[in-house]
N, C-alpha and C. Protein backbone atom coordinates (compact mmCIF):
# COMPACT_ATOMS: atom_id res chain seq x y z
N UNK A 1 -2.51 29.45 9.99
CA UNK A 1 -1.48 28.62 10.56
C UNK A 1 -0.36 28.47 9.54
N UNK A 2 0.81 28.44 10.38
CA UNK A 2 1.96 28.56 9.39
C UNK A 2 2.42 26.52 9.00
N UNK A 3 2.27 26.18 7.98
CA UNK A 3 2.21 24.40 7.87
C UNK A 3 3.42 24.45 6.78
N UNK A 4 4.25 23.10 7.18
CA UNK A 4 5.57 22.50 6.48
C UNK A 4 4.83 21.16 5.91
N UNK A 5 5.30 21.38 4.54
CA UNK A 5 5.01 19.38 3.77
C UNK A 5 6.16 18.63 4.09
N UNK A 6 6.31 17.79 4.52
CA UNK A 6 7.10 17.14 4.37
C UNK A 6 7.48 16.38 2.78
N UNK A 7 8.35 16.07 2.37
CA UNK A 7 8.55 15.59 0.98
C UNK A 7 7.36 14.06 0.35
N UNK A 8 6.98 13.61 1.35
CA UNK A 8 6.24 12.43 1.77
C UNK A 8 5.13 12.73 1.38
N UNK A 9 4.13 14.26 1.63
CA UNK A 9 3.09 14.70 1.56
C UNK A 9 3.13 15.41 -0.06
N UNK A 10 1.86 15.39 -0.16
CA UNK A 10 2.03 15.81 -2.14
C UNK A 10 1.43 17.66 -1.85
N UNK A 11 2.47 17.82 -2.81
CA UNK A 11 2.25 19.44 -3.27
C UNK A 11 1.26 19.75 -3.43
N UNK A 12 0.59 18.84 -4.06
CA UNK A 12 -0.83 19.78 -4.26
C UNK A 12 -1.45 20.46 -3.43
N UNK A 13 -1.46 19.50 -2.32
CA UNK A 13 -2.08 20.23 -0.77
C UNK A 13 -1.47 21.99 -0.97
N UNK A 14 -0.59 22.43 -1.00
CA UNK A 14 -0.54 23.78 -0.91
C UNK A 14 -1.77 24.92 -1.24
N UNK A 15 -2.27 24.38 -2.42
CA UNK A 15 -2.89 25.07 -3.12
C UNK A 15 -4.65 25.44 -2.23
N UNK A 16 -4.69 23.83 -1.57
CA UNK A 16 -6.03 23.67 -1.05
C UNK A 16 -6.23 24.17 0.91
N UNK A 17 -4.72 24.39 0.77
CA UNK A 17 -4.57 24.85 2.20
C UNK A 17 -4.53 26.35 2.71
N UNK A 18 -3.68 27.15 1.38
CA UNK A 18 -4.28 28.33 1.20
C UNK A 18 -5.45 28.54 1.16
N UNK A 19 -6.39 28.20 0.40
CA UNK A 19 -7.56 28.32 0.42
C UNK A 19 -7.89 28.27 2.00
N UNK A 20 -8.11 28.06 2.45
CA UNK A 20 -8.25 27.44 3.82
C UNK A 20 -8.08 28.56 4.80
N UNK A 21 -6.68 29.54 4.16
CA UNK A 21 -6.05 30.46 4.94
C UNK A 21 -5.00 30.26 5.54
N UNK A 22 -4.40 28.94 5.04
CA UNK A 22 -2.79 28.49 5.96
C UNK A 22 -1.72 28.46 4.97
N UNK A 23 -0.88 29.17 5.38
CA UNK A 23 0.50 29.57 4.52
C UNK A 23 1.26 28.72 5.12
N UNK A 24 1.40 27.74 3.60
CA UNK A 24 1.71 26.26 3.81
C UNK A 24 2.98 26.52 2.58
N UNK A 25 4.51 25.24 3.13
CA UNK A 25 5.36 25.60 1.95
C UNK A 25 5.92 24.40 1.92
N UNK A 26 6.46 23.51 1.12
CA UNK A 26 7.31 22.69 1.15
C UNK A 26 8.82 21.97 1.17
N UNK A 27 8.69 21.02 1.79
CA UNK A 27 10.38 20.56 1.69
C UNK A 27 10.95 20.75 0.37
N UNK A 28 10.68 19.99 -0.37
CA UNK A 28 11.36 20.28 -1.45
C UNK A 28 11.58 21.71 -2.61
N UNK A 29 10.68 22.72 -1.98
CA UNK A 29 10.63 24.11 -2.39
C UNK A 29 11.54 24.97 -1.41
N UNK A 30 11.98 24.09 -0.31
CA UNK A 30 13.04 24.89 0.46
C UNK A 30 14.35 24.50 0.14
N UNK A 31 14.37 22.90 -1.07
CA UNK A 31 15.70 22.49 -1.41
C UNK A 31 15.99 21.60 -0.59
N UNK A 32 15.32 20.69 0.28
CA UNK A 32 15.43 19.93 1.60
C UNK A 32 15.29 18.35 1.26
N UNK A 33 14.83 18.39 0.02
CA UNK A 33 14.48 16.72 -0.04
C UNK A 33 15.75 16.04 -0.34
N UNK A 34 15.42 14.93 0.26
CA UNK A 34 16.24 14.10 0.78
C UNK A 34 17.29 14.29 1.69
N UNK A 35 17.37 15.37 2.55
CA UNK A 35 18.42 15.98 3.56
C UNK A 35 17.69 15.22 5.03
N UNK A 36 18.50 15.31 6.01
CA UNK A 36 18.77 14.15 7.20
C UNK A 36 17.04 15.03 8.12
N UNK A 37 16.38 14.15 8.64
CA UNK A 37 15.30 14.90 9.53
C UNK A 37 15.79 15.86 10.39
N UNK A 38 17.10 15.80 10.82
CA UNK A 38 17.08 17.03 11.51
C UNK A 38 17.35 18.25 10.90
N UNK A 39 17.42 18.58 9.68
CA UNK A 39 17.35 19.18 8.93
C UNK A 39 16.03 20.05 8.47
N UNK A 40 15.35 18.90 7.74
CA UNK A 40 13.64 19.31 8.01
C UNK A 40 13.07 19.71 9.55
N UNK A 41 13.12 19.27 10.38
CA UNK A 41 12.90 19.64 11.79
C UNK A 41 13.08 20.63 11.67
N UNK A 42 14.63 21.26 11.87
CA UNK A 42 15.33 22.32 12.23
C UNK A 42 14.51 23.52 11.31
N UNK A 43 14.21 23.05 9.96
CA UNK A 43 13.47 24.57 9.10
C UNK A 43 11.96 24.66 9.56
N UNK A 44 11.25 23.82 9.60
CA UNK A 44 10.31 23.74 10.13
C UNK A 44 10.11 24.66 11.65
N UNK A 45 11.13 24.43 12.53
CA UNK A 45 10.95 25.14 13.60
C UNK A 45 11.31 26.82 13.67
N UNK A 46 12.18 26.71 12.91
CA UNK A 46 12.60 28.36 11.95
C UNK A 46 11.82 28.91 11.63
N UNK A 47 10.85 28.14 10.75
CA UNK A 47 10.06 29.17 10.45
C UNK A 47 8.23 28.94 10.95
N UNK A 48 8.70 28.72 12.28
CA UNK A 48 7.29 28.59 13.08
C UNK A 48 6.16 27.39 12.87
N UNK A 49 6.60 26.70 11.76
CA UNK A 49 5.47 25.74 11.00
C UNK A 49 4.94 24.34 11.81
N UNK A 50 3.60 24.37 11.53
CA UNK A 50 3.49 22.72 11.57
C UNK A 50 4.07 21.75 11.41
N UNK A 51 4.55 20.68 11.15
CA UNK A 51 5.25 19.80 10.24
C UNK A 51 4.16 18.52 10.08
N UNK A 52 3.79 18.25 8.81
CA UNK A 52 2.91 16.84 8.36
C UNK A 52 3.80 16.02 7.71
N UNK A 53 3.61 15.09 7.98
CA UNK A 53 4.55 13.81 7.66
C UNK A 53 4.07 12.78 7.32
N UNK A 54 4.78 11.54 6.73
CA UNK A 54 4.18 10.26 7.35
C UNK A 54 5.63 9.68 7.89
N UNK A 55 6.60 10.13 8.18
CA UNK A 55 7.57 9.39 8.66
C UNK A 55 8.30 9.57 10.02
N UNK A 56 7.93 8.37 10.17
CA UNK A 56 7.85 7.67 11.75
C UNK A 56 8.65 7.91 12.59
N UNK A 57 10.09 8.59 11.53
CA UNK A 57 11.19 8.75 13.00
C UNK A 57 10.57 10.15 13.58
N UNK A 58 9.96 10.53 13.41
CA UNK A 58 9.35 12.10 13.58
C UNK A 58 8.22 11.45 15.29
N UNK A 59 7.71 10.66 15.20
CA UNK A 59 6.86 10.17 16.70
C UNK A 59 7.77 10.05 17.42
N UNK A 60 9.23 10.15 17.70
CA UNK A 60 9.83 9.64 18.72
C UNK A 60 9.77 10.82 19.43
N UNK A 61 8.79 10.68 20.63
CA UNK A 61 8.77 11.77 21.61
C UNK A 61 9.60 11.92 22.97
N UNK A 62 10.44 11.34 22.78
CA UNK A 62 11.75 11.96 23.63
C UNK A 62 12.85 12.30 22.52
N UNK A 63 12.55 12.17 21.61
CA UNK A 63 13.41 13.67 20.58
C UNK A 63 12.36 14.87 20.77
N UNK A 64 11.47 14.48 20.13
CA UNK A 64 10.30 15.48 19.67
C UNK A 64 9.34 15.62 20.52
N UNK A 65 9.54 16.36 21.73
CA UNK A 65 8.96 16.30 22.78
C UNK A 65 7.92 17.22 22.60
N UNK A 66 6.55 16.96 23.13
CA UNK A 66 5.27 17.91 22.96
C UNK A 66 5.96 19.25 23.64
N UNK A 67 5.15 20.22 23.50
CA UNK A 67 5.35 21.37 23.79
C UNK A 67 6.58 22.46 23.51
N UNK A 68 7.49 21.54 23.16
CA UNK A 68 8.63 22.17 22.72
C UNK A 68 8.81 22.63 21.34
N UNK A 69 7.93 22.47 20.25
CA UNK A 69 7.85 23.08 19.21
C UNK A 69 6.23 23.67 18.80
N UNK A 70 6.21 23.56 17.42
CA UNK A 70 4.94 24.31 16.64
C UNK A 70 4.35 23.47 15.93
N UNK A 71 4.04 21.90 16.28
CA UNK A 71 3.50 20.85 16.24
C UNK A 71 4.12 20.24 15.27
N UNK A 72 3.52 18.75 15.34
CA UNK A 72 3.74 17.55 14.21
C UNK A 72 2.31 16.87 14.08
N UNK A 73 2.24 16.64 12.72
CA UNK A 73 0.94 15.80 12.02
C UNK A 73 1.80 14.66 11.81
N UNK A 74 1.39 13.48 12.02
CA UNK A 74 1.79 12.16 11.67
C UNK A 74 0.46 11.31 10.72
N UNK A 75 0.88 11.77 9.74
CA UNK A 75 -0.47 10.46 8.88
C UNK A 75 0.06 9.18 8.95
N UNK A 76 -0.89 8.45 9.31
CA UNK A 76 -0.82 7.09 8.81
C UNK A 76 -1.67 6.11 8.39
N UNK A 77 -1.90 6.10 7.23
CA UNK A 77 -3.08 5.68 6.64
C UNK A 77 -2.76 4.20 5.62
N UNK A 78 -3.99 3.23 6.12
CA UNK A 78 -3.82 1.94 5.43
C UNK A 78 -2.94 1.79 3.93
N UNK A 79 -3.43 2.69 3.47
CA UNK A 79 -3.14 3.16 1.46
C UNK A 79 -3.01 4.50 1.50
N UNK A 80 -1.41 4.36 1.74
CA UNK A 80 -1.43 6.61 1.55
C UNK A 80 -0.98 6.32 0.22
N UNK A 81 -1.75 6.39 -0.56
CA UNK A 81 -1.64 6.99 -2.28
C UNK A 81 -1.49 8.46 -1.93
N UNK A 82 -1.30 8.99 -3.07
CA UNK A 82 -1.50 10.71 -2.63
C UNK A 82 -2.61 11.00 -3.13
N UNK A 83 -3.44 10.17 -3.64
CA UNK A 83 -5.24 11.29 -3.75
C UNK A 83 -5.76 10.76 -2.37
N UNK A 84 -5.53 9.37 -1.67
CA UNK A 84 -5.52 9.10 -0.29
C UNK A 84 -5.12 10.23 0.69
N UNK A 85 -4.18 10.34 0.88
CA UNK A 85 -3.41 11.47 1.84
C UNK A 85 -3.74 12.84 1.51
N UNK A 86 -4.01 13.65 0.08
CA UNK A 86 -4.46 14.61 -0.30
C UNK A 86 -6.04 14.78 0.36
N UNK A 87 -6.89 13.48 0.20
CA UNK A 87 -7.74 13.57 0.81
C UNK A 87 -8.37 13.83 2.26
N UNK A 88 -7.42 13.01 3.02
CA UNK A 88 -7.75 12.51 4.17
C UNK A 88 -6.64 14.02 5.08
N UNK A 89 -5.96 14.71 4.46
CA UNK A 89 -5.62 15.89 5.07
C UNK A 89 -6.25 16.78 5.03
N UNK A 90 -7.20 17.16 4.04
CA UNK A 90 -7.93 18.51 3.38
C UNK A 90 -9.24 18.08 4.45
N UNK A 91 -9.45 16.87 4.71
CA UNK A 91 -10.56 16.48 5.72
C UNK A 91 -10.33 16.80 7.38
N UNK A 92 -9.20 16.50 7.16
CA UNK A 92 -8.79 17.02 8.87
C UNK A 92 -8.75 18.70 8.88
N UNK A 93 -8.42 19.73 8.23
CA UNK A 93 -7.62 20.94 8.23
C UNK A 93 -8.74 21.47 7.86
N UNK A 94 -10.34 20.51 7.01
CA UNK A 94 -11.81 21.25 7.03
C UNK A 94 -12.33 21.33 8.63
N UNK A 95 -12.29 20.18 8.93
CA UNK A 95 -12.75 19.88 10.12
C UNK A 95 -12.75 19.96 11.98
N UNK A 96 -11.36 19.83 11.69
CA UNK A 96 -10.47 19.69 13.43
C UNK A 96 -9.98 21.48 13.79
N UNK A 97 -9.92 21.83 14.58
CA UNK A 97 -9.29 22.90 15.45
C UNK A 97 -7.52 22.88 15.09
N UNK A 98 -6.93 22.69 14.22
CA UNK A 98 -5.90 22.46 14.18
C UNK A 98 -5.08 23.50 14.57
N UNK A 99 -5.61 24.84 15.08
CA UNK A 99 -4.73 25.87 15.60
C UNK A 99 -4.29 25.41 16.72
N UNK A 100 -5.19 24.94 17.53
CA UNK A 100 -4.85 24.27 18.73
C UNK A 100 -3.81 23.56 18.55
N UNK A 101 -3.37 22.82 17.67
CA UNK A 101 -2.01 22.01 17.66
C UNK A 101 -0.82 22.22 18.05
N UNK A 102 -0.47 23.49 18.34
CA UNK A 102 0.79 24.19 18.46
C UNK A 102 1.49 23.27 19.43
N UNK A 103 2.92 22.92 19.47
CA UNK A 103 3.24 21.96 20.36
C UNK A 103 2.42 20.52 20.91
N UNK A 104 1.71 19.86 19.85
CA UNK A 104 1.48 18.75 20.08
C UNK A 104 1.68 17.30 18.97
N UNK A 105 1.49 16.57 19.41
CA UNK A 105 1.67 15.04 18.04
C UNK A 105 0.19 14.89 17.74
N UNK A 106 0.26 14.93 16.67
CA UNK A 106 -1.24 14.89 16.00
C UNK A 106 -0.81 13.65 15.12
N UNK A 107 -1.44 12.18 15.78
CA UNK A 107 -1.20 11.08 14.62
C UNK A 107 -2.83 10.79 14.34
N UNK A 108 -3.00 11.30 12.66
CA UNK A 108 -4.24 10.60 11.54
C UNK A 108 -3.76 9.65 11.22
N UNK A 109 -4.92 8.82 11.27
CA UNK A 109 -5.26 7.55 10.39
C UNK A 109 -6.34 7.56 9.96
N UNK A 110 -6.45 6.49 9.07
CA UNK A 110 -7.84 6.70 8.11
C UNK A 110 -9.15 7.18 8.91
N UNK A 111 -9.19 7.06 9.80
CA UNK A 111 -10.53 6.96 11.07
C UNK A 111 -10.64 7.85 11.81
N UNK A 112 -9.51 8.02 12.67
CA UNK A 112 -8.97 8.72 13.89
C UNK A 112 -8.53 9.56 13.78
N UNK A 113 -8.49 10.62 14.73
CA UNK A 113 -7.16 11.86 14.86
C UNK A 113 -7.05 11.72 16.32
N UNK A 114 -5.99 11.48 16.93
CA UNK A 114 -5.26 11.17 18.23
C UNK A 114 -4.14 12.44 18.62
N UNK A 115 -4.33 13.24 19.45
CA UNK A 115 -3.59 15.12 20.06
C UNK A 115 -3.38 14.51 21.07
N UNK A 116 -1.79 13.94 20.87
CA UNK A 116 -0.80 14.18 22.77
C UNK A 116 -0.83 15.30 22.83
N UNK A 117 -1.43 16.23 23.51
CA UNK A 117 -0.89 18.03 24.21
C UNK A 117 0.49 17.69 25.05
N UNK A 118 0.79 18.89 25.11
CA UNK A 118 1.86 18.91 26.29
C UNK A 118 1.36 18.62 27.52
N UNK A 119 1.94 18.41 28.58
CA UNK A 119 1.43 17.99 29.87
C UNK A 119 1.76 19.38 30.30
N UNK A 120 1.06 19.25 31.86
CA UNK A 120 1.01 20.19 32.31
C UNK A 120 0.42 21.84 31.93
């Protein structure tokens, strides 16, 4: 799977996601940090990727409507430290079907993983 960090999410993950087999790259390795979300959006959809986040303007699903892109991860976790969030991602991306994600909102929390699919 092709996966975008958002600047929010820690680099390290790259390293542990390859492993994995997902050619994963980051905002700020594309020169993007701190540039407007539609910005990040817009490369993200360029270049086919996931997008993991923790920021919230990204759930608004009448911008970011299911099915119309190559998904969104929304973490949201009590204490996203980044050995928190490093953790609790490498746990989902061991575990969950995440190919399946393509065009859907995938919001984690410490507990849960919650997949709006597209309708229809």
């Amino acid at each position: 799977m092709r996966i975008k960090l958002d600047e929010n999410i820690p680099a390290r993950l790259v390293p542990l996601l390859a492993r994995m087999g997902h050619d994963t790259d980051t905002v700020p390795l594309e020169n993007l940090s701190g540039q407007p979300d539609a910005k990040v959006w817009d490369a993200a959809q360029r270049g086919q990727r996931l997008l993991i986040t923790q920021d919230v303007d990204f759930s608004n699903l009448s911008r970011f409507t299911t099915g119309t892109h190559h998904g969104l991860v929304m973490v949201r976790l009590r204490d996203p430290g980044r050995g928190a969030l490093t953790q609790r991602i490498e746990e989902i991306f061991a575990a969950e079907d995440v190919e399946s994600w393509k065009g859907c909102l995938v919001i984690a929390t410490d507990r849960k993983i919650r997949v709006r699919r597209p309708r229809g």
